[in-house]
C-alpha atoms as a PDB file:
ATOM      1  CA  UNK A   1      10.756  13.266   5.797  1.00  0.00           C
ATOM      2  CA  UNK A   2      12.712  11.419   3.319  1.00  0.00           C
ATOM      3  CA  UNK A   3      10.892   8.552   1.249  1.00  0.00           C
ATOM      4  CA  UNK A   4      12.940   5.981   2.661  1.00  0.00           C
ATOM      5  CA  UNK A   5      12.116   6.838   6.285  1.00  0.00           C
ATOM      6  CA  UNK A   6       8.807   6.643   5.565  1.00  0.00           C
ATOM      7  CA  UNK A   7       8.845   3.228   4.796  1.00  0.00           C
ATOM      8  CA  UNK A   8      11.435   1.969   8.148  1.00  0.00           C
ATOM      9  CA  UNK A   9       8.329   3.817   9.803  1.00  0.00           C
ATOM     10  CA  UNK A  10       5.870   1.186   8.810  1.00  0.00           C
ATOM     11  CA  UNK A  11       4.475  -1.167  11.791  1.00  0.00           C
ATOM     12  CA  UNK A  12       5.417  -3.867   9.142  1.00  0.00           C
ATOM     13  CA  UNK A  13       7.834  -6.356   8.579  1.00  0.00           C
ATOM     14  CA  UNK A  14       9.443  -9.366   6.114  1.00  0.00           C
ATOM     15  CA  UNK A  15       6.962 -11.775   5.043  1.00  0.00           C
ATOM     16  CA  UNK A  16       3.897  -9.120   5.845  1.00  0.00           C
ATOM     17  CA  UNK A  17       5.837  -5.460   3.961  1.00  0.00           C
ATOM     18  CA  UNK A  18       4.614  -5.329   0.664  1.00  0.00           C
ATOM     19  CA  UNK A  19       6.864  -1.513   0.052  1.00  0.00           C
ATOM     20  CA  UNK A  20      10.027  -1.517  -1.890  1.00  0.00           C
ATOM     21  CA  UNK A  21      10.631   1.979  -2.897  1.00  0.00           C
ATOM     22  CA  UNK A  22       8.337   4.975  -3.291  1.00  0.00           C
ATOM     23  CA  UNK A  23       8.644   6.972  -6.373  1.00  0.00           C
ATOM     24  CA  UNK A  24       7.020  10.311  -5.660  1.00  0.00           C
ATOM     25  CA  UNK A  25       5.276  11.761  -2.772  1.00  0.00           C
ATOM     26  CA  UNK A  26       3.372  15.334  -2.133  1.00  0.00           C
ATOM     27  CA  UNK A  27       0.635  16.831  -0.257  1.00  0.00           C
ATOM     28  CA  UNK A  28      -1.930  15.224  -2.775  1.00  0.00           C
ATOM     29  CA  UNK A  29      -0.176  11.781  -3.806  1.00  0.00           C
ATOM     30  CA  UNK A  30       2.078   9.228  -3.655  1.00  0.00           C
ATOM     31  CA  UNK A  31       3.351   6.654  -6.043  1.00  0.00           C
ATOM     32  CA  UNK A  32       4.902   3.657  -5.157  1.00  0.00           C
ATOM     33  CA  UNK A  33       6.132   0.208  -6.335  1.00  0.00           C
ATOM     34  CA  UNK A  34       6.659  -3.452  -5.153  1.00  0.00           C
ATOM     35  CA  UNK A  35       7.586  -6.762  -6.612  1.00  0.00           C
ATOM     36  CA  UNK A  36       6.536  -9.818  -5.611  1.00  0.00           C
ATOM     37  CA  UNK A  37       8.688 -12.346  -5.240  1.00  0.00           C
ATOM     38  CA  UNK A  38       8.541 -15.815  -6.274  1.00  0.00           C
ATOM     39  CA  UNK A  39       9.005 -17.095  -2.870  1.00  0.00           C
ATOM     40  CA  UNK A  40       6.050 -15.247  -0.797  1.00  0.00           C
ATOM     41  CA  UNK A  41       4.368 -17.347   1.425  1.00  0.00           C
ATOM     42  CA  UNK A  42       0.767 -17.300   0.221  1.00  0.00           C
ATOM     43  CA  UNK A  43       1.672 -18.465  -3.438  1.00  0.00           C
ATOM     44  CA  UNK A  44       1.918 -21.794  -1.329  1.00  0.00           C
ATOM     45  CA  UNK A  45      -1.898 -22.834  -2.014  1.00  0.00           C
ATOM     46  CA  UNK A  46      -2.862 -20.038  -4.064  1.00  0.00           C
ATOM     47  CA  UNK A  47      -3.775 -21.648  -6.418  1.00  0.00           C
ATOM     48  CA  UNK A  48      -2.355 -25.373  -6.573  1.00  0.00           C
ATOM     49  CA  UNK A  49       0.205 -25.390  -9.764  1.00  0.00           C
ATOM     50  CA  UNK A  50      -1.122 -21.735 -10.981  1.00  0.00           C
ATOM     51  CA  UNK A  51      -0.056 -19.272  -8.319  1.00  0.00           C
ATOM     52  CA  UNK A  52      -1.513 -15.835  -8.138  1.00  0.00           C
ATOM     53  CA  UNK A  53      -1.468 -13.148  -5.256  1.00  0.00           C
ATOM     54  CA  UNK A  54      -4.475 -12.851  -3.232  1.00  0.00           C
ATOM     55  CA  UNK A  55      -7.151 -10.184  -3.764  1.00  0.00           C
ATOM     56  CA  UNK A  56      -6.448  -9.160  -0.537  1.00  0.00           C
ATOM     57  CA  UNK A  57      -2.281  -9.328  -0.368  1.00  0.00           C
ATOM     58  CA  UNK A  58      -3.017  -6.939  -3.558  1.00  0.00           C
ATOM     59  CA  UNK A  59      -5.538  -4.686  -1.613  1.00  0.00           C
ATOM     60  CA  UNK A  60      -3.036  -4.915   1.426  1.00  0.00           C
ATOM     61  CA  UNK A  61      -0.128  -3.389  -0.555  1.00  0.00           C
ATOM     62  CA  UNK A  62      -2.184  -0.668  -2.058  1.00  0.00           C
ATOM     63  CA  UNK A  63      -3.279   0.045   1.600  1.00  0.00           C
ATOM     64  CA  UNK A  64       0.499   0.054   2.827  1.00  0.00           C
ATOM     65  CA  UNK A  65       2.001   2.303   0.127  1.00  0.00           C
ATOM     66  CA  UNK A  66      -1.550   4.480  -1.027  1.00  0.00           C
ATOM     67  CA  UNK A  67      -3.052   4.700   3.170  1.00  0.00           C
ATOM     68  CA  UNK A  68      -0.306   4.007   5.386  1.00  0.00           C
ATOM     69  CA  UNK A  69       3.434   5.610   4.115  1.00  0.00           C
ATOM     70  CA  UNK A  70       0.847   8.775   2.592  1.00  0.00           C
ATOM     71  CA  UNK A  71      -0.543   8.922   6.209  1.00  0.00           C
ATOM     72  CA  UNK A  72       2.852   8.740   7.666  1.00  0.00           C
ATOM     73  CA  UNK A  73       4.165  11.715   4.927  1.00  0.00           C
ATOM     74  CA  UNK A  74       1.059  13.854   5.907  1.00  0.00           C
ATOM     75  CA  UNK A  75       1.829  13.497   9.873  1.00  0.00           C
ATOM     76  CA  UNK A  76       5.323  14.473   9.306  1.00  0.00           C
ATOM     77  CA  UNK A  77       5.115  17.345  11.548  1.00  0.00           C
ATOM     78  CA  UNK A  78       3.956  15.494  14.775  1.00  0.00           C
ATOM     79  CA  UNK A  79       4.528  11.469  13.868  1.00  0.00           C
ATOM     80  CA  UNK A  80       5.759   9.698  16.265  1.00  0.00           C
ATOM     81  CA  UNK A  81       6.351   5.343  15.932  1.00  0.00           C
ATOM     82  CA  UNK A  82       6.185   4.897  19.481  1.00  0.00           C
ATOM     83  CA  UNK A  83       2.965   7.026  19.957  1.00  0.00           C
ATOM     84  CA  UNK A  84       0.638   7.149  17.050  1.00  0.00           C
ATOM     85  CA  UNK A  85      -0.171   4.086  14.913  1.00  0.00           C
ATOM     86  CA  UNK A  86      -1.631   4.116  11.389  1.00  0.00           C
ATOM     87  CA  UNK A  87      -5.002   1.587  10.638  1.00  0.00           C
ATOM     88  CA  UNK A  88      -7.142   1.121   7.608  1.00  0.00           C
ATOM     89  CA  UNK A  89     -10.539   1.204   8.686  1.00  0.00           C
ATOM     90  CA  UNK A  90     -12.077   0.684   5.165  1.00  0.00           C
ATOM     91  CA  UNK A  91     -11.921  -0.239   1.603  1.00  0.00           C
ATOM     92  CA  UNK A  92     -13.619  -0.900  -1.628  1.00  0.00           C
ATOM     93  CA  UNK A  93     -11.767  -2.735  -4.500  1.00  0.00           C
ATOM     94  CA  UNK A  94     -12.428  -4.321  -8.062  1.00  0.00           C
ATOM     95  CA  UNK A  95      -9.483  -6.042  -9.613  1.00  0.00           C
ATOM     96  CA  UNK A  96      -9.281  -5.998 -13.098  1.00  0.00           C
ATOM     97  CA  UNK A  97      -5.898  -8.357 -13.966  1.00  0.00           C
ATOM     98  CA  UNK A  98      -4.040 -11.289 -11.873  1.00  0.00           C
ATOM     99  CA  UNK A  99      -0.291 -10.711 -10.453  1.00  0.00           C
ATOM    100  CA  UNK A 100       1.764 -13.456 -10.625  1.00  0.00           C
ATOM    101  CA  UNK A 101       5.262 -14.607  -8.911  1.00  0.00           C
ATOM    102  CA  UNK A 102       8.118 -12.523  -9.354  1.00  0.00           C
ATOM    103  CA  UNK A 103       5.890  -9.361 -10.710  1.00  0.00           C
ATOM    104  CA  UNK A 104       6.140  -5.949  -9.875  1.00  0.00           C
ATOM    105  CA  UNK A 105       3.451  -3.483  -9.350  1.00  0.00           C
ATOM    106  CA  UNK A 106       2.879   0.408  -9.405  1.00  0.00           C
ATOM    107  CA  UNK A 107       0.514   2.341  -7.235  1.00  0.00           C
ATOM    108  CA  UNK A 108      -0.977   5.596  -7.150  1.00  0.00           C
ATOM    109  CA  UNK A 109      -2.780   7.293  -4.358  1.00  0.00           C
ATOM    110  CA  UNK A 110      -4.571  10.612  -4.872  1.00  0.00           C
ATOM    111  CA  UNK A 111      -5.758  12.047  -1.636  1.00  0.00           C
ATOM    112  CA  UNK A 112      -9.703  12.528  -1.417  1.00  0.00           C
ATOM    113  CA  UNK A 113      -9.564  13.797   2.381  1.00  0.00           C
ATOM    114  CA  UNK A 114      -7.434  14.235   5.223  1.00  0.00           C
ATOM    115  CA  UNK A 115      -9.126  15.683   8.560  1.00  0.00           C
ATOM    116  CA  UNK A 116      -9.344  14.695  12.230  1.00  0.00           C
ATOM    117  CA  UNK A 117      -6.517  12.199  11.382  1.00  0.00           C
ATOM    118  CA  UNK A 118      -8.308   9.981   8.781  1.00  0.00           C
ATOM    119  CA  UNK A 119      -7.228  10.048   5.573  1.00  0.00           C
ATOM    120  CA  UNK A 120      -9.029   8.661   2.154  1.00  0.00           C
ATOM    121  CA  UNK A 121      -7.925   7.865  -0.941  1.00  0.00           C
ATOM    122  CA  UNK A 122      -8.529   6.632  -4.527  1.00  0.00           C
ATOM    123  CA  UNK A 123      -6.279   4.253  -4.829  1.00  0.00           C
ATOM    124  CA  UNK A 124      -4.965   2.415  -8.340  1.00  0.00           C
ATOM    125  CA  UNK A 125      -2.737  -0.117  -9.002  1.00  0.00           C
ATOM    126  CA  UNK A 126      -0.955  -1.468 -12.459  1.00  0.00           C
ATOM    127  CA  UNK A 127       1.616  -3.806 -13.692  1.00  0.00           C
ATOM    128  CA  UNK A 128       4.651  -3.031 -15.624  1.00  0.00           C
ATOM    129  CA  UNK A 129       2.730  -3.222 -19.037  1.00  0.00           C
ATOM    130  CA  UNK A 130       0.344   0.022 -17.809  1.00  0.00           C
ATOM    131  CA  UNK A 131      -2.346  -2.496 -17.456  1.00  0.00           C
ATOM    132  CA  UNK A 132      -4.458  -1.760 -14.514  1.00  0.00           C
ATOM    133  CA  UNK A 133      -4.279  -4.041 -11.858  1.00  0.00           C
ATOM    134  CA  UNK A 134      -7.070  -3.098  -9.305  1.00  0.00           C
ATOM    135  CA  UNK A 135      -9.074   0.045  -7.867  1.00  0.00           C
ATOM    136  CA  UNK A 136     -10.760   1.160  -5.691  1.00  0.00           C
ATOM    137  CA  UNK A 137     -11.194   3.204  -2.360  1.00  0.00           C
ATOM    138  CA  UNK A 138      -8.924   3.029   0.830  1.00  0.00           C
ATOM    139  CA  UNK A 139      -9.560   5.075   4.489  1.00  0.00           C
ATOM    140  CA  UNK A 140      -7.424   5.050   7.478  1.00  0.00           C
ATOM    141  CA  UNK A 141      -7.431   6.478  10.538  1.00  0.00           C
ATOM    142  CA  UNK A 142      -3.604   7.326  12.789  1.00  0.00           C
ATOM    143  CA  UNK A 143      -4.576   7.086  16.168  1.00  0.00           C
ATOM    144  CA  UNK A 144      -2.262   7.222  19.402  1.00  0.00           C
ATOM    145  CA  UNK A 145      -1.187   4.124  20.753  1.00  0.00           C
END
């Protein structure tokens, strides 16, 4: 499956996809990136005249490039859009730095286990300085629809 198929396989769409490209994929990882634009809806009221991106808008795009396109990769041989749907049924996260309007982020996956259709991972993410962003532990489960 080629990387960008994984991502027009996503149940996600524009304001709520938070994948632009992913870097490198394998059995064991993936590594992808997004920006965040200037314009995203929740910088709104988060926070009055300092916007930042949400703890979990951060945790959601580590879950959507580290849970859901590495669950999609790892199904390759029987996924199916129409029958099987991808879910994250649990996480743990620290963040460590804020990301701001118009930044882009990194994020590595490193499988920990994938059986019986769930799939966990540590999960990091960093800005384009190296610094890290936030960590932590993401699950998901593909089930059929």
């Amino acid at each position: 499956m080629v990387r960008a198929d994984i991502i027009k396989e996503l149940p996600y769409s524009h304001p709520f996809l938070f994948v632009d490209e992913i870097l490198e994929i394998d059995d064991d990882h993936i590594k992808g990136c997004y920006t965040f634009k200037n314009d995203e809806y929740f910088y709104q009221g988060h926070f009055k005249d300092n916007p930042i991106t949400p703890g979990v808008i951060l945790t959601e795009c580590m879950a959507q490039i580290g849970m859901a396109c590495f669950g999609i990769y790892l199904l390759k041989d029987k996924w199916d859009q129409n029958a099987i749907a991808v879910a994250m049924s649990s996480n743990e996260m620290n963040f460590y730095k804020p990301v701001y309007p118009g930044e882009k982020v990194t994020v590595i996956s490193h499988k920990v286990y994938f059986r019986f259709n769930k799939l966990k991972c540590d999960v990091s993410m960093s800005n384009t300085k190296g610094q890290l962003v936030a960590k932590g532990v993401i699950a998901g489960v593909a089930f059929n629809k």
